[in-house]
Each structure stands twice: as C-alpha cells, then as structure tokens.
Protein backbone atom coordinates (compact mmCIF):
# COMPACT_ATOMS: atom_id res chain seq x y z
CA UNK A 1 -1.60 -22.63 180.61
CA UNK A 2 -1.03 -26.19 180.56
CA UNK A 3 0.99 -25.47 176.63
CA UNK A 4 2.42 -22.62 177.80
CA UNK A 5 4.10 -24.91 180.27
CA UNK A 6 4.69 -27.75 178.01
CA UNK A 7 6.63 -24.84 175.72
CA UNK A 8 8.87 -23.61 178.67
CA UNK A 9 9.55 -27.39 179.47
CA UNK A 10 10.81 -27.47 175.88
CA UNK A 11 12.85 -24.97 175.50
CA UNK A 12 14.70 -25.59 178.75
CA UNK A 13 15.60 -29.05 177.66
CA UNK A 14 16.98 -27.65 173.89
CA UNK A 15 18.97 -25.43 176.10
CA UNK A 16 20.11 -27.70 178.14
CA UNK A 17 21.31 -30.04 175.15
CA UNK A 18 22.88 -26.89 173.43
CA UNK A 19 24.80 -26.34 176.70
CA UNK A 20 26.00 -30.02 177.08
CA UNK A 21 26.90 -30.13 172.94
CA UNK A 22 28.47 -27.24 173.93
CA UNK A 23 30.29 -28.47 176.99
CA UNK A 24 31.20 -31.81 174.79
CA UNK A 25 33.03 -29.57 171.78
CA UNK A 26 35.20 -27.84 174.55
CA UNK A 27 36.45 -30.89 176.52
CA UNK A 28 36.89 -32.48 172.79
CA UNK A 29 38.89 -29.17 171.62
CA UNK A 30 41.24 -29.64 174.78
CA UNK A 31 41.36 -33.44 174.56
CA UNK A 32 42.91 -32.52 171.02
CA UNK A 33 45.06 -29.72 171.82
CA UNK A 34 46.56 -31.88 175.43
CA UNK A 35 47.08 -34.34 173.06
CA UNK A 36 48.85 -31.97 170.50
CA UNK A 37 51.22 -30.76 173.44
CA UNK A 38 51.91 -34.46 174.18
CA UNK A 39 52.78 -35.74 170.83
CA UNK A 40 54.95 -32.37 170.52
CA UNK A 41 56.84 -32.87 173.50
CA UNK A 42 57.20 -36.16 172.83
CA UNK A 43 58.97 -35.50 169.24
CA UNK A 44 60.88 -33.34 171.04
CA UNK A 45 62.56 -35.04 173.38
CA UNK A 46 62.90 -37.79 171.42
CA UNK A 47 65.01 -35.07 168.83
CA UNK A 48 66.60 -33.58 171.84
CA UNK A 49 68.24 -37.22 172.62
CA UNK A 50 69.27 -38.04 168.79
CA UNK A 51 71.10 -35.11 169.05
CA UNK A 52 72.87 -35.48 172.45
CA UNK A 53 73.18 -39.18 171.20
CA UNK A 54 75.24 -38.06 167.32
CA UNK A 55 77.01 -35.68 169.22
CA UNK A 56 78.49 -37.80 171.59
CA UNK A 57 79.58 -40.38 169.03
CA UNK A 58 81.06 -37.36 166.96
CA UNK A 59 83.11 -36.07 169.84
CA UNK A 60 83.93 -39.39 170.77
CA UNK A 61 85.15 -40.99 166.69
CA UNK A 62 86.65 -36.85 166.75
CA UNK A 63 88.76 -37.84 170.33
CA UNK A 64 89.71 -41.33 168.82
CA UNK A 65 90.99 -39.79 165.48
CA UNK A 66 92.60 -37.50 167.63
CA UNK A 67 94.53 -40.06 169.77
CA UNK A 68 95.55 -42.50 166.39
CA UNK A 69 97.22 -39.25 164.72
CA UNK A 70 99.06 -38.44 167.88
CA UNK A 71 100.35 -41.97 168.53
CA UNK A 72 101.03 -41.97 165.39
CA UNK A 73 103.42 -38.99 165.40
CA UNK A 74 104.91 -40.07 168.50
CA UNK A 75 105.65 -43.73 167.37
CA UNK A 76 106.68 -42.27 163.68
CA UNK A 77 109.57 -40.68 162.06
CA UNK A 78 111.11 -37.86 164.34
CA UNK A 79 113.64 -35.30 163.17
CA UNK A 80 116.67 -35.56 164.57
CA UNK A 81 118.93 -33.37 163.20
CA UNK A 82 118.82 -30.81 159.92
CA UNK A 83 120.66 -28.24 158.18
CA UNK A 84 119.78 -26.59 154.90
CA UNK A 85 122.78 -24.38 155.24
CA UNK A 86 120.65 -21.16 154.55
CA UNK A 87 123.29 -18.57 156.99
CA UNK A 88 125.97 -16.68 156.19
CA UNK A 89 128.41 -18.89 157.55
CA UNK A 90 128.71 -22.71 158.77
CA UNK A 91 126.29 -23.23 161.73
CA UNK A 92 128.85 -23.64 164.88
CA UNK A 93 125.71 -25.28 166.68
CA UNK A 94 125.90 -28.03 164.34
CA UNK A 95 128.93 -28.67 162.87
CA UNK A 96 132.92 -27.70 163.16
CA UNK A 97 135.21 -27.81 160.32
CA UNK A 98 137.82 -30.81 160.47
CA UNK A 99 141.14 -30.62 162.37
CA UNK A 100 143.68 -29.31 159.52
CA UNK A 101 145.08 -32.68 159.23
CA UNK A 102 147.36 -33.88 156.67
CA UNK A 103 145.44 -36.94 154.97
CA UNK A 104 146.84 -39.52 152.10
CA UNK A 105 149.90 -39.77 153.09
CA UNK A 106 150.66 -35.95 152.94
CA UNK A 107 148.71 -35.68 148.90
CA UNK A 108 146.06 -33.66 150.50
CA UNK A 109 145.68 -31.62 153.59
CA UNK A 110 142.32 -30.05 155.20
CA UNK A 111 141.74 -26.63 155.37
CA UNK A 112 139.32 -24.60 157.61
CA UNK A 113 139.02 -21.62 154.67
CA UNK A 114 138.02 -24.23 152.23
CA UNK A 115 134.87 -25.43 153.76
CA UNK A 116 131.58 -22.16 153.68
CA UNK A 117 128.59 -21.43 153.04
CA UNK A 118 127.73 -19.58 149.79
CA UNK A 119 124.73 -17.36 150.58
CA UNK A 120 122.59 -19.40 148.26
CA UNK A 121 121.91 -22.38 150.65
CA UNK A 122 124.67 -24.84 149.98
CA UNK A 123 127.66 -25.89 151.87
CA UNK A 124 131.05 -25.69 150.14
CA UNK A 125 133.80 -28.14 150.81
CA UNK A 126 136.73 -26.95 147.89
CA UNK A 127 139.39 -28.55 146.39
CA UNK A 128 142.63 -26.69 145.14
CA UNK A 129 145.79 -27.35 143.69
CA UNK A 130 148.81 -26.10 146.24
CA UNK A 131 151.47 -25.79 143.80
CA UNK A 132 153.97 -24.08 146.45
CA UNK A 133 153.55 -27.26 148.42
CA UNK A 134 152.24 -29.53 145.64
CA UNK A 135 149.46 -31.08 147.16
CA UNK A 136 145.68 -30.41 147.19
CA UNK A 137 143.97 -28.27 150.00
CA UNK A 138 140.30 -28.81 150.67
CA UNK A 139 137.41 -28.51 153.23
CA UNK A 140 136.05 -30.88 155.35
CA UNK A 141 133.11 -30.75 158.49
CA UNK A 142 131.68 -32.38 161.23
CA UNK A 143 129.63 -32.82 163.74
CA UNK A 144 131.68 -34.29 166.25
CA UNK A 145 130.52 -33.36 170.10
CA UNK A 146 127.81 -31.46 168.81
CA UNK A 147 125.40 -34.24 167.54
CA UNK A 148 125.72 -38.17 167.52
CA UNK A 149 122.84 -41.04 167.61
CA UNK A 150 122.99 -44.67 165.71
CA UNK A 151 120.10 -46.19 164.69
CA UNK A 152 118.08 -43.37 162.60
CA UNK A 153 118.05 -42.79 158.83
CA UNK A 154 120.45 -40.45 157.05
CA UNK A 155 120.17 -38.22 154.65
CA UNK A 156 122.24 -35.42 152.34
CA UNK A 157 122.00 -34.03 149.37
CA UNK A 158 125.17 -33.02 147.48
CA UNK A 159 126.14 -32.32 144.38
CA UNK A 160 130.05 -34.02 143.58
CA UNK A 161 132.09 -32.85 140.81
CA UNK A 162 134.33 -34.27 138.63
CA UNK A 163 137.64 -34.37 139.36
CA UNK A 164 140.42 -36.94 138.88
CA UNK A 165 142.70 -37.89 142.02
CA UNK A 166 140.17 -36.30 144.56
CA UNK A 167 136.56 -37.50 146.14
CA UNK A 168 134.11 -36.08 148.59
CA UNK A 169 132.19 -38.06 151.23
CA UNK A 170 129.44 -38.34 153.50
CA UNK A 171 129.95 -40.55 156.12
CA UNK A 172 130.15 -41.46 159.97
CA UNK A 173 132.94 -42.30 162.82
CA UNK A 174 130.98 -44.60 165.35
CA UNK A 175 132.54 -45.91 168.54
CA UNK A 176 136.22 -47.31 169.02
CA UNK A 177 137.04 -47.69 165.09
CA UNK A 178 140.52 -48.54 166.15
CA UNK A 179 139.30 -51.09 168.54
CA UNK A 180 140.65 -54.47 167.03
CA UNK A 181 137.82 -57.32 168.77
CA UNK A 182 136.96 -58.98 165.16
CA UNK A 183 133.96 -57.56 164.96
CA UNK A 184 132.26 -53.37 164.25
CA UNK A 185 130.16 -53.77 167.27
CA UNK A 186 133.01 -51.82 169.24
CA UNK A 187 133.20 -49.31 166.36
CA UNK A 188 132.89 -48.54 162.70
CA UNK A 189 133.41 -46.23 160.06
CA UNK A 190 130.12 -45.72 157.86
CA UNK A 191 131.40 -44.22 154.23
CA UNK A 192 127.73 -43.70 153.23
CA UNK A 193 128.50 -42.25 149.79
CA UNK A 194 132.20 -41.64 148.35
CA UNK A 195 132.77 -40.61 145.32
CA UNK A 196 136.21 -42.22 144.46
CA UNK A 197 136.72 -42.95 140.37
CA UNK A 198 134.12 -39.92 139.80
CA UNK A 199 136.18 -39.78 136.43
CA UNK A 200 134.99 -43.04 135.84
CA UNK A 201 131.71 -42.37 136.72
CA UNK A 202 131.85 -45.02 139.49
CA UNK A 203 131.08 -44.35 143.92
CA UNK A 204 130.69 -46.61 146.50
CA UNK A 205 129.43 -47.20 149.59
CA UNK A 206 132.18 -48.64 152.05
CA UNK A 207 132.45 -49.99 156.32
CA UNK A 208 135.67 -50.05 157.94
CA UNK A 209 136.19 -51.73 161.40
CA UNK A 210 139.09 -53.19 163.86
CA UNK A 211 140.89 -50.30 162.66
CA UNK A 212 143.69 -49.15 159.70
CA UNK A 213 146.21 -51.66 160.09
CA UNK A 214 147.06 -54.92 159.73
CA UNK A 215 143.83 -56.07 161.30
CA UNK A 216 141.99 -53.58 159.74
CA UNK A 217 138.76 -55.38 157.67
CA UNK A 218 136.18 -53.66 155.27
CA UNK A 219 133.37 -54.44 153.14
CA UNK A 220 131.96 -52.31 150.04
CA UNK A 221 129.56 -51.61 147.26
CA UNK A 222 131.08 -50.38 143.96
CA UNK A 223 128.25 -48.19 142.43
CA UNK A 224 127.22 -47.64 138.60
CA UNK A 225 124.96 -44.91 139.26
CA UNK A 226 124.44 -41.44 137.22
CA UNK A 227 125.35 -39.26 139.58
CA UNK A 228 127.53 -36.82 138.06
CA UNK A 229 125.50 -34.95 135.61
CA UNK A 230 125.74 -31.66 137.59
CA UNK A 231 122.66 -32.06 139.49
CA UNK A 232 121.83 -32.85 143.23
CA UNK A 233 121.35 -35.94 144.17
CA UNK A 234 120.25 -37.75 147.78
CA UNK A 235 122.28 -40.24 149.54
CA UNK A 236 120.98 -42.00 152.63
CA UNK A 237 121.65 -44.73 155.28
CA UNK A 238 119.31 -46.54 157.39
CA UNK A 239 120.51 -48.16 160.46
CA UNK A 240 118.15 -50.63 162.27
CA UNK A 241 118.52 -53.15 165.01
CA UNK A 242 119.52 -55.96 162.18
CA UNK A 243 121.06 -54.25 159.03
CA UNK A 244 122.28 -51.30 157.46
CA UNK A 245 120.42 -50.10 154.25
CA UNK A 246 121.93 -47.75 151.34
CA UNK A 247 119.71 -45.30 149.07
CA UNK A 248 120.39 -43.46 146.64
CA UNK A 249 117.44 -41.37 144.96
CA UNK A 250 115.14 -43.40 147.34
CA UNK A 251 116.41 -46.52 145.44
CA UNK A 252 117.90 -49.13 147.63
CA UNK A 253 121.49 -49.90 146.50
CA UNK A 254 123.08 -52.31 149.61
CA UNK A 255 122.33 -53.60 152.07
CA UNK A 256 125.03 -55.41 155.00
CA UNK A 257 125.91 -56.13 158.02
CA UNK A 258 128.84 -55.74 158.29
CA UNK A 259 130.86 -57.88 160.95
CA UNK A 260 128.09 -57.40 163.55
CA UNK A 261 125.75 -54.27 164.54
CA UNK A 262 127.19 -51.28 165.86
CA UNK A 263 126.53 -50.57 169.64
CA UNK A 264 128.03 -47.26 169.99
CA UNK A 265 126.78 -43.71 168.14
CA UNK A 266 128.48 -41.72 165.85
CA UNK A 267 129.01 -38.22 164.64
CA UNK A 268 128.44 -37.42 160.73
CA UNK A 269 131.09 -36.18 158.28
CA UNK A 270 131.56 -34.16 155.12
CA UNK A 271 134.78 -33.93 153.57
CA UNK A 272 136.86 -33.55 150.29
CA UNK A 273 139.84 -35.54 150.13
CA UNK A 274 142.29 -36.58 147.40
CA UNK A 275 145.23 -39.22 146.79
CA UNK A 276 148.11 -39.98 144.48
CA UNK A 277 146.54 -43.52 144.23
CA UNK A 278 143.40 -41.97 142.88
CA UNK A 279 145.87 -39.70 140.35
CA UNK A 280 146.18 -36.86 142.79
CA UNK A 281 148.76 -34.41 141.39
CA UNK A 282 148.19 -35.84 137.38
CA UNK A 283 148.11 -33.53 135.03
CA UNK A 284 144.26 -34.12 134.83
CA UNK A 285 144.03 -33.93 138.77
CA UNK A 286 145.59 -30.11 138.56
CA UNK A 287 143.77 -29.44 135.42
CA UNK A 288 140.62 -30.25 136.64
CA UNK A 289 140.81 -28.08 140.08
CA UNK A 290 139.66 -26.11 142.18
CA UNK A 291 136.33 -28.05 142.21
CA UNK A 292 133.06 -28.32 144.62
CA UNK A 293 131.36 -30.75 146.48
CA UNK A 294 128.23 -28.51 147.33
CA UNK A 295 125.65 -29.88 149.88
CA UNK A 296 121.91 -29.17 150.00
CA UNK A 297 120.60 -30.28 153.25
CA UNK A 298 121.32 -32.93 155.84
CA UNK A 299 118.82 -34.50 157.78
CA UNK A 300 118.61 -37.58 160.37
CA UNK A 301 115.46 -38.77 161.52
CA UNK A 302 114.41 -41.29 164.20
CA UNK A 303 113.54 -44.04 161.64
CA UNK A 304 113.12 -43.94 157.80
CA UNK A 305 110.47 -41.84 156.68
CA UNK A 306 107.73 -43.47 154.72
C-alpha cells in the first residue's frame, strides 16, 4: 500500500512539472510573439515617419522650385510686342501704313499700295521708279497710337536689297523730336538700322534730337557689316536706364548716349525711302528698281533676352 502510494505521489509531481514546463513554453511563446508585434510596430512607425518626413521636404524643395521659376518669369524678359506678319494683309491692330508724305525734298514719296504682306510671312515695303512723275514711290509702316514703350529691347529681322539712291529703315520717333532744349531727353529719333550706301555695302545706326534745323544735333555709327548677301539678318536696340546698345546678329556694334536718356516712349517704324543725295533718279537708281525691303518678324520685349 505504502508503494502504491509512494507511486501515485510520483506521478502527480511529473505531472505537475509537465504542466508547469508546459505553462513556461506558452508564456515564453507569447513573450516572443508580444515582442515580435512590438519590434514590428515599432519599424513601422518609425517607416511611416521617414516617409511623412521625405515627403514633406519633397513638396516643400518642389514649392520652392516652384516659386524661383515664377519669380523668375515675372522679373525676366516679357514680350511686349510681336509680329511675324503670317495674314493676308498688314495687321491694323499693330501697325498703319505711313501718311503718303512726300519725303527728300520731293525724290521720293510714300505710298499706302507699296507696303503688304506676301502670303509667305514677310512684310513688303517696295520701291519703284515713277517715271510720269520722276521720283521713287515706296512703302512705309508704323505703329504710331497703336503701340509705344521706351526702355525694352528691339528686335526685326529684314532682309534689305540693293539699290543705289534708296534705303530702308527700322527705327523709332520718341517724344518731342522737334523740341530744341540741348538735350534728347525731351525727344529723339532712334534710326536703329538704315541702310544708306547699301551699294557700298555700308549701314549705320544714327540719333537725331532738338529737331531738323539749325539746332538740329545727331550722332552715328557707320557700319562695315555683311549684310547684303540676300539673306535675313536681325537688327536690335536695347534701351536701359543708362545707355542705348546696338546688335546686329546678336553682336554688339554701338553703344551711346546720346545727349542724355530719353524720358518719353516711342512708336516703331519701317520704311523705304530714297534721295537724290544718295543717287536717287541715277541711271543705276532706276536700273536697279523696283526692289524689297522684306521683314521677318518684329519683336520688343521688356528687357534683353538672355
């Protein structure tokens, strides 16, 4: 009886230990797996805030880029003004043609059916040989009470011919040009390109102020340049607060001053003109006409484009 006990006793303490190993293996199997669920929330929270965190800074370098590039355009180069003369006719938005005024003295008179379009993008300014009232006839534009500004940069491109006694132009009546005060702050004429002596291969860039008589004063820049080889070329102006800068082909060519800055806007210009002084009505003026001035494109912008 007394091992029949002892055996009972025995087996109820292995049981007991089995139950408590047991008991030991579970709370060890959920210790591991709480700490499992821990770590992994952990690591995820700490990858949920990384990627708040970069996507903040993105949308916040993205905003900043954002910001530069519009300052940037707002501060920058604006376009002012352009015509690349694609319609069937002269844009009456943008430019008029030129009083029909006798010019030269009488050698050459403007005419409204002398300055078009030609359906391929280029404006037209001709000039003919009158011989009923030997003199030349050609066109001329502008943009008088349509558009004006001053300080801005300038652009056409044109195409001159060659053609002795006559010269187009691309140019600009600022102000009170006939104001006489000694200086072009009043007004001034701008000849931005001319191309007077084209025979001689030679243009100019030219300012006129205090008017066209006797106190009229100028300054100008002869030109050696190879522009008349049939192909377009681009002429430009840039007017600042402190100077007035010539291009032409993006090359600088002059720059001046010109008896003070100009305070008052201007309207642009683009006329054909001619001039016995020049060798209108020669032999080799009437020989070489008609002839074009053709223009490209104008453009004015708020400052020079870089």
């Amino acid at each position: 009886m007394k091992k029949y006990i002892t055996a009972l006793l025995l087996c109820a303490s292995l049981a007991a230990l089995a139950s408590c190993g047991g008991i030991g293996t579970a709370v060890t199997d959920a210790g591991t797996s709480a700490d499992g669920a821990v770590t992994s929330a952990g690591t995820t929270a700490e990858a949920d805030t990384t990627a708040e965190a970069d996507t903040t800074a993105e949308a916040q370098t993205t905003a900043a880029t954002s910001e530069e590039t519009t300052a940037q355009a707002e501060n920058g180069p604006r376009l002012l003004f352009e015509d690349n003369f694609d319609g069937g006719d002269i844009d009456s938005a943008k430019w008029e043609r030129c009083p029909e005024w006798e010019r030269q003295g009488g050698a050459d008179i403007w005419s409204d059916a002398l300055s078009y379009t030609d359906g391929e993008g280029h404006l037209i300014l001709r000039a003919q040989w009158n011989a009923d009232d030997s003199r030349v006839e050609s066109g001329a534009v502008r943009t008088n009470g349509l558009f004006t500004a001053a300080e801005g940069y300038y652009e056409a491109s044109i195409r001159f011919p060659v053609a002795t006694g006559t010269w187009g132009a691309f140019w600009m009546m600022c102000g009170d040009v006939g104001g006489v005060d000694g200086t072009s702050e009043d007004g001034i004429e701008i000849d931005i390109i001319e191309s007077i002596s084209n025979e001689a291969g030679a243009s100019n860039h030219a300012m006129h102020w205090d008017g066209y008589g006797d106190d009229a004063k100028s300054e100008a820049k002869t030109l050696d340049t190879a522009i008349y080889d049939g192909e377009f070329h681009l002429f430009a102006l840039e007017w600042t607060a402190d100077e007035y800068v010539f291009y032409v082909d993006g090359a600088e060519t002059w720059r001046t001053k010109a008896g003070g800055m100009c305070a008052a806007q201007g309207y642009m210009k683009l006329t054909v003109e001619a001039a016995e002084w020049a060798g209108a009505g020669s032999d080799a003026s009437i020989s070489a006409l008609p002839a074009d001035m053709q223009v490209d494109y104008v453009r004015v912008w708020s400052s020079k484009p870089q």
